[in-house]
Protein backbone atom coordinates (compact mmCIF):
# COMPACT_ATOMS: atom_id res chain seq x y z
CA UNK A 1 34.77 39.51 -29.69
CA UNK A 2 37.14 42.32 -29.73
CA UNK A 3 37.34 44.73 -32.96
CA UNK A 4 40.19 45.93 -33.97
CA UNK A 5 41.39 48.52 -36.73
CA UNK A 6 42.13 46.99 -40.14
CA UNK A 7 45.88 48.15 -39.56
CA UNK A 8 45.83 46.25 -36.09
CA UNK A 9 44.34 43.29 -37.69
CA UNK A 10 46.76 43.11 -40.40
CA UNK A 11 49.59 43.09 -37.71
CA UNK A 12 47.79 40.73 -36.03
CA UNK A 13 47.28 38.19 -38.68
CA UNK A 14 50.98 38.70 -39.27
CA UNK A 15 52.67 38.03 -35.97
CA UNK A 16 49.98 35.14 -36.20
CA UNK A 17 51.89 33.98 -39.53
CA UNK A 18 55.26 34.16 -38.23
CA UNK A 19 54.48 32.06 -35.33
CA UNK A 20 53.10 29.47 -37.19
CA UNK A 21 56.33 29.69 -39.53
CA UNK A 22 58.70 29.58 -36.32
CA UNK A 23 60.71 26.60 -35.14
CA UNK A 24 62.00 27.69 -32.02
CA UNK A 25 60.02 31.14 -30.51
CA UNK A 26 61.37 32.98 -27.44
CA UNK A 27 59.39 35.53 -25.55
CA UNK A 28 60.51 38.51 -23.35
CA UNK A 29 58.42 40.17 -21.02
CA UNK A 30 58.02 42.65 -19.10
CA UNK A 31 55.84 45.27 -16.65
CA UNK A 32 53.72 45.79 -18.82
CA UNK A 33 52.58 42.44 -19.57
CA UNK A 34 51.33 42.77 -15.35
CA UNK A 35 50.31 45.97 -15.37
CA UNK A 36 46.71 44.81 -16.60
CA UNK A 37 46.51 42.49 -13.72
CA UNK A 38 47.17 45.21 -11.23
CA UNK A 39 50.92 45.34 -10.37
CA UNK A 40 52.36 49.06 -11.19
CA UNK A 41 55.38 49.57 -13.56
CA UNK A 42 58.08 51.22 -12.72
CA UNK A 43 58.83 53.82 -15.25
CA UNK A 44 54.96 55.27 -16.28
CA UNK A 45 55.35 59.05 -15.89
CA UNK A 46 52.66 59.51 -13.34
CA UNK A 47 52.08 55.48 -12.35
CA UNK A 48 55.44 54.22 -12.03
CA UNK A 49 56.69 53.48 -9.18
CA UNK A 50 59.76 55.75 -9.95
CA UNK A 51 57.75 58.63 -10.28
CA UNK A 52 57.20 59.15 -6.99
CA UNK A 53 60.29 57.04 -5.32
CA UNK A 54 64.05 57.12 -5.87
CA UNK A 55 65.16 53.44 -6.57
CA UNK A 56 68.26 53.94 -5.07
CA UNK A 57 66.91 54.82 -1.80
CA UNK A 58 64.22 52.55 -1.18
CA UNK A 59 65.32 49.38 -3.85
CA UNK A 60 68.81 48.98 -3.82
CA UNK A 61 70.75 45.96 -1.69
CA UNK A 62 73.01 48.72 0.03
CA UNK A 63 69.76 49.96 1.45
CA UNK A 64 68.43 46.31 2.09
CA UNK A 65 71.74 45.75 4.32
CA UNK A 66 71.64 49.06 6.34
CA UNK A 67 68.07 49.64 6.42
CA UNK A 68 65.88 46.77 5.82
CA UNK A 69 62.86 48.12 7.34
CA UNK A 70 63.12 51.21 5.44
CA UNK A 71 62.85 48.65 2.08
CA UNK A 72 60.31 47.02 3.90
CA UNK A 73 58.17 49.05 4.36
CA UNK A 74 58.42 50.45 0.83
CA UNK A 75 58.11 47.00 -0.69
CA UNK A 76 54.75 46.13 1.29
CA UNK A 77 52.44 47.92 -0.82
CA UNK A 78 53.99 46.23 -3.95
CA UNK A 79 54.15 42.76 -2.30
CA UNK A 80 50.58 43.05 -1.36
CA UNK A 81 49.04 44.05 -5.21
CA UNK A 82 51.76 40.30 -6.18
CA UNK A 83 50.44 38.60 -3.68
CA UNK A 84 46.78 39.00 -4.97
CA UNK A 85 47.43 39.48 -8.44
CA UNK A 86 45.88 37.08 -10.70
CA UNK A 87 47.37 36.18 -14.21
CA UNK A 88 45.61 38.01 -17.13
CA UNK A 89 44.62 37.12 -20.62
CA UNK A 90 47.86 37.96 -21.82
CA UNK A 91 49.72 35.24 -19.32
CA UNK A 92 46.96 32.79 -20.42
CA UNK A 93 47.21 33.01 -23.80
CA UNK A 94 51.31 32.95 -23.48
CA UNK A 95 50.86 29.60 -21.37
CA UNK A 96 48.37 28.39 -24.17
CA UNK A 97 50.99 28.66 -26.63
CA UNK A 98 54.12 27.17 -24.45
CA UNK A 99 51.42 24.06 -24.24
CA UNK A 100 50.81 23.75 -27.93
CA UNK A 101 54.54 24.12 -28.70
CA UNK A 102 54.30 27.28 -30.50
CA UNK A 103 57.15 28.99 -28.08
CA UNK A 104 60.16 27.34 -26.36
CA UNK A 105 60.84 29.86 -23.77
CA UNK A 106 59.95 33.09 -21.94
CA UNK A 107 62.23 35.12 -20.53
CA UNK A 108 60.91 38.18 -18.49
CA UNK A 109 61.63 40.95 -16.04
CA UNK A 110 59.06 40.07 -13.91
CA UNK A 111 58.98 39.03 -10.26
CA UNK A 112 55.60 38.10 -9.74
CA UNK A 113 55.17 34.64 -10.46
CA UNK A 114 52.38 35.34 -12.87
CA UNK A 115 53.48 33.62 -15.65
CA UNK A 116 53.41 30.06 -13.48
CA UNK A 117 50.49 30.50 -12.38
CA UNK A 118 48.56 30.84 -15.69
CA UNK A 119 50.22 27.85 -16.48
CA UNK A 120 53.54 28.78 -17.72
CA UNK A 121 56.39 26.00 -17.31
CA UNK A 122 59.79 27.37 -18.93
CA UNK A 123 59.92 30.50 -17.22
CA UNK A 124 63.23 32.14 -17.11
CA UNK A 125 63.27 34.86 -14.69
CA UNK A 126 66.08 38.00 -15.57
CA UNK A 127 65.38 40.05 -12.22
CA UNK A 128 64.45 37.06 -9.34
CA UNK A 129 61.35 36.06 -8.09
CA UNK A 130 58.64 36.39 -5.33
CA UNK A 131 58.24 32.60 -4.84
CA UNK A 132 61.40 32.69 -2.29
CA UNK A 133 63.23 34.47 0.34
CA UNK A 134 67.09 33.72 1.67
CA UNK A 135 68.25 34.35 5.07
CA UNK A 136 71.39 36.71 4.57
CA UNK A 137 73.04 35.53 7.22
CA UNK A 138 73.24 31.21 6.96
CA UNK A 139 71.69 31.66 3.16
CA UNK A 140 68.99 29.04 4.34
CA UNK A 141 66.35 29.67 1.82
CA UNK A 142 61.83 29.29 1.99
CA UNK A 143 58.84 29.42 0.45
CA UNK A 144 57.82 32.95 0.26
CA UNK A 145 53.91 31.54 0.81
CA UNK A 146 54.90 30.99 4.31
CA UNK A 147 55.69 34.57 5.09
CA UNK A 148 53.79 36.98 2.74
CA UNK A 149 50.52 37.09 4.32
CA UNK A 150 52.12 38.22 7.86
CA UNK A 151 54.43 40.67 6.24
CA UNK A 152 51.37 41.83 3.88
CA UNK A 153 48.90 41.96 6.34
CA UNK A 154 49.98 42.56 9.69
CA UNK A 155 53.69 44.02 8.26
CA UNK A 156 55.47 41.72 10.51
CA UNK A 157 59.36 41.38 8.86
CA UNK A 158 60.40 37.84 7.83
CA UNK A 159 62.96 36.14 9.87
CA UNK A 160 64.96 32.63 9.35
CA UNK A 161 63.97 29.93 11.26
CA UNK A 162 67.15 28.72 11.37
CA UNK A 163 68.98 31.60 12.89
CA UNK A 164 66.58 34.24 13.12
CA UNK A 165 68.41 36.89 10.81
CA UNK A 166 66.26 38.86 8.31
CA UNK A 167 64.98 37.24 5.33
CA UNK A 168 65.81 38.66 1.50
CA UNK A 169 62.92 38.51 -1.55
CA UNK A 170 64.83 36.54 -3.90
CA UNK A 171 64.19 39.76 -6.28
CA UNK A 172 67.48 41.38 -7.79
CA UNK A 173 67.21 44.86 -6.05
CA UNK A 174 70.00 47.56 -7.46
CA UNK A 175 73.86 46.98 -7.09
CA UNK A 176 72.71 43.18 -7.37
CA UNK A 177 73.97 41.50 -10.22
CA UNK A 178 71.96 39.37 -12.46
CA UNK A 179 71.45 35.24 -11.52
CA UNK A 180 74.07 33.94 -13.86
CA UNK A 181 72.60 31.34 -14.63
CA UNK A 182 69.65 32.97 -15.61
CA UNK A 183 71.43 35.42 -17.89
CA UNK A 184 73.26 32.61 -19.64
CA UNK A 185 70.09 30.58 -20.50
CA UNK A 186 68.15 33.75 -22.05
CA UNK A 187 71.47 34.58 -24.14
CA UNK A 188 71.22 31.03 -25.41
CA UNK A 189 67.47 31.53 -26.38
CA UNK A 190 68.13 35.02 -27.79
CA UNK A 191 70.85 33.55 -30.03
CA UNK A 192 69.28 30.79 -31.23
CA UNK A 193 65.84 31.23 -31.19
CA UNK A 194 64.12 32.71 -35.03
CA UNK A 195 61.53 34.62 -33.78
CA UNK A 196 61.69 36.69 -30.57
CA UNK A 197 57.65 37.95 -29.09
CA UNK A 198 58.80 41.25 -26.72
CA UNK A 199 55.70 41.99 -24.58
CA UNK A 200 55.22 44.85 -22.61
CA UNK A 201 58.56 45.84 -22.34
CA UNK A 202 60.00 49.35 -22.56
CA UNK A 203 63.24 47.48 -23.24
CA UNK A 204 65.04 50.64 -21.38
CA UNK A 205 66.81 48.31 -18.74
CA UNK A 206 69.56 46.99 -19.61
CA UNK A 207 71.51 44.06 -20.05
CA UNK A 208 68.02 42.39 -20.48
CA UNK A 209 67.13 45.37 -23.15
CA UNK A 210 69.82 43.70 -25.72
CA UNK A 211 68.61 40.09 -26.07
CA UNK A 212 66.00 41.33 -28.64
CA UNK A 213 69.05 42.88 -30.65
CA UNK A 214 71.77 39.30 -30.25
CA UNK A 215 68.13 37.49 -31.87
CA UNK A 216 67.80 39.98 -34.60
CA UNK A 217 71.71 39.95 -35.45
CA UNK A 218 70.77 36.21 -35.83
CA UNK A 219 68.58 36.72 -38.21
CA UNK A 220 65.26 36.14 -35.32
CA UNK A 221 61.92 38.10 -36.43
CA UNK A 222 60.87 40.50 -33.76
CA UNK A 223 57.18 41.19 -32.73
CA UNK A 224 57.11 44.24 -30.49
CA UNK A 225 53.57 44.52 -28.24
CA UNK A 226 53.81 47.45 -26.19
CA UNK A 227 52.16 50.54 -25.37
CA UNK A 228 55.17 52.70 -25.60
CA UNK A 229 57.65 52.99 -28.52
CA UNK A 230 60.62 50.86 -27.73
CA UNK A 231 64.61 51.62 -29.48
CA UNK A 232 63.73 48.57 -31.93
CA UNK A 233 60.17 49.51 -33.16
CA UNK A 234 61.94 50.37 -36.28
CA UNK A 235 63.32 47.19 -36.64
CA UNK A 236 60.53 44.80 -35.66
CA UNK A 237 58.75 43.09 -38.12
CA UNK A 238 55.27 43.99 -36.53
CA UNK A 239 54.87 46.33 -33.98
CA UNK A 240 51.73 46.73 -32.36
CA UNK A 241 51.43 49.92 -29.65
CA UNK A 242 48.34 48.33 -27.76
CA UNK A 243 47.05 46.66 -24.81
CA UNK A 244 49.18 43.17 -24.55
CA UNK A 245 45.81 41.71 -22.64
CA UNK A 246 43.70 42.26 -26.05
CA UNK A 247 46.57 41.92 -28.53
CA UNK A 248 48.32 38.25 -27.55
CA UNK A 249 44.96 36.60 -27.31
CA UNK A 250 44.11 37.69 -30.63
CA UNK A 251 47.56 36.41 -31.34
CA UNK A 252 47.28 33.18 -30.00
CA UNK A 253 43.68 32.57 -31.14
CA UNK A 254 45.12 33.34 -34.88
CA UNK A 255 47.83 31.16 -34.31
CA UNK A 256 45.77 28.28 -32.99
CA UNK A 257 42.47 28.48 -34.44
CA UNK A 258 43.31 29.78 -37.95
């Protein structure tokens, strides 16, 4: 059993309480929540992926249309840590508390499908997904399972079996706006939800970065878990600057255990 510092405990047992108060809890993730499961952030001076790549170069759709095998070849390294990745504790105990009713939804920044495979069911994703890919020529679209081990291991591109045309992650890259839908169902949790869990989120990327702030004009609680201090640590209710691996489980054991 982990040990934590009586002021860590305290915030613990708190968060714990406001869960247990909550009728309708939203969570927002982000890199962080992965990182523990292998899958670099972007923005970690040092480890980010930014630190030692310009976005716009290598990750933005006017580079995707003129150069795909320049994003290609960039994205392989990253597609290869998804593709093995494994969900964490932090995923698991999120998924345990989506299955005992204790959260409605979680929204997150994520791409890596790591919240479904702990378990997860009402995932909504702000920044696409690695589960697909979409032929940009006759949109025909496939499971991404059928093409990541080539592409991964032998770094063969993906092409559409339909017309043979290169095949798109169904990730938002820059210059690509977010899935409208997807944007309208996390302003509807934001707004309505009355207490919002942020999880390893720097909440530096915007529009995503302002749900936490539509909740708390709302009247929401607001649980910060992240290593970093975030632009609303002063106005969380608990804010917690720790591991999200070892912090939600002690959450979610608190919440359902007592």
């Amino acid at each position: 059993m982990i040990s934590f510092s009586p002021q860590t405990q305290t915030s613990i047992d708190f968060a714990a309480d406001l869960f247990r108060q909550s009728k309708h809890a939203v969570v927002l993730t982000g890199a962080g929540l992965s990182t523990p499961s292998g899958i670099p952030d972007f923005r970690s001076t040092g480890t980010g992926l930014w630190s030692s790549d310009e976005p716009m170069e290598v990750a933005s759709l006017n580079t995707f249309r003129t150069r795909p095998e320049k994003f290609f070849q960039w994205f392989r390294p990253l597609a290869n840590q998804i593709y093995t990745a494994q969900p964490n504790a932090a995923h698991v105990a999120l998924a345990k508390l989506e299955q005992a009713g204790r959260i409605s939804s979680i929204i997150t920044q994520n791409i890596d499908i790591l919240h479904q495979k702990a378990g997860s069911k009402t995932v909504i994703e702000m920044h696409g997904t690695m589960k697909t890919l979409t032929c940009t020529q006759c949109y025909h679209q496939v499971d991404a399972a059928l093409y990541l081990a080539p592409f991964v291991e032998q770094g063969e591109l993906p092409h559409c079996p339909k017309c043979g045309e290169i095949l798109k992650p169904d990730v938002i890259l820059f210059g690509e706006q977010l899935p409208q839908a997807a944007w309208f169902k996390a302003q509807r949790e934001a707004r309505q939800c009355d207490l919002m869990l942020v999880a390893g989120s720097s909440l530096e990327v915007l529009p995503v970065a302002g749900l936490p702030m539509q909740a708390l004009d709302r009247g929401a609680h607001l649980i910060i878990i992240n290593n970093t201090q975030t632009y609303l640590n002063v106005r969380a209710d608990v804010a917690i600057l720790e591991d999200v691996s070892m912090i939600i489980p002690a959450i979610t054991e608190r919440v359902l255990n007592g």
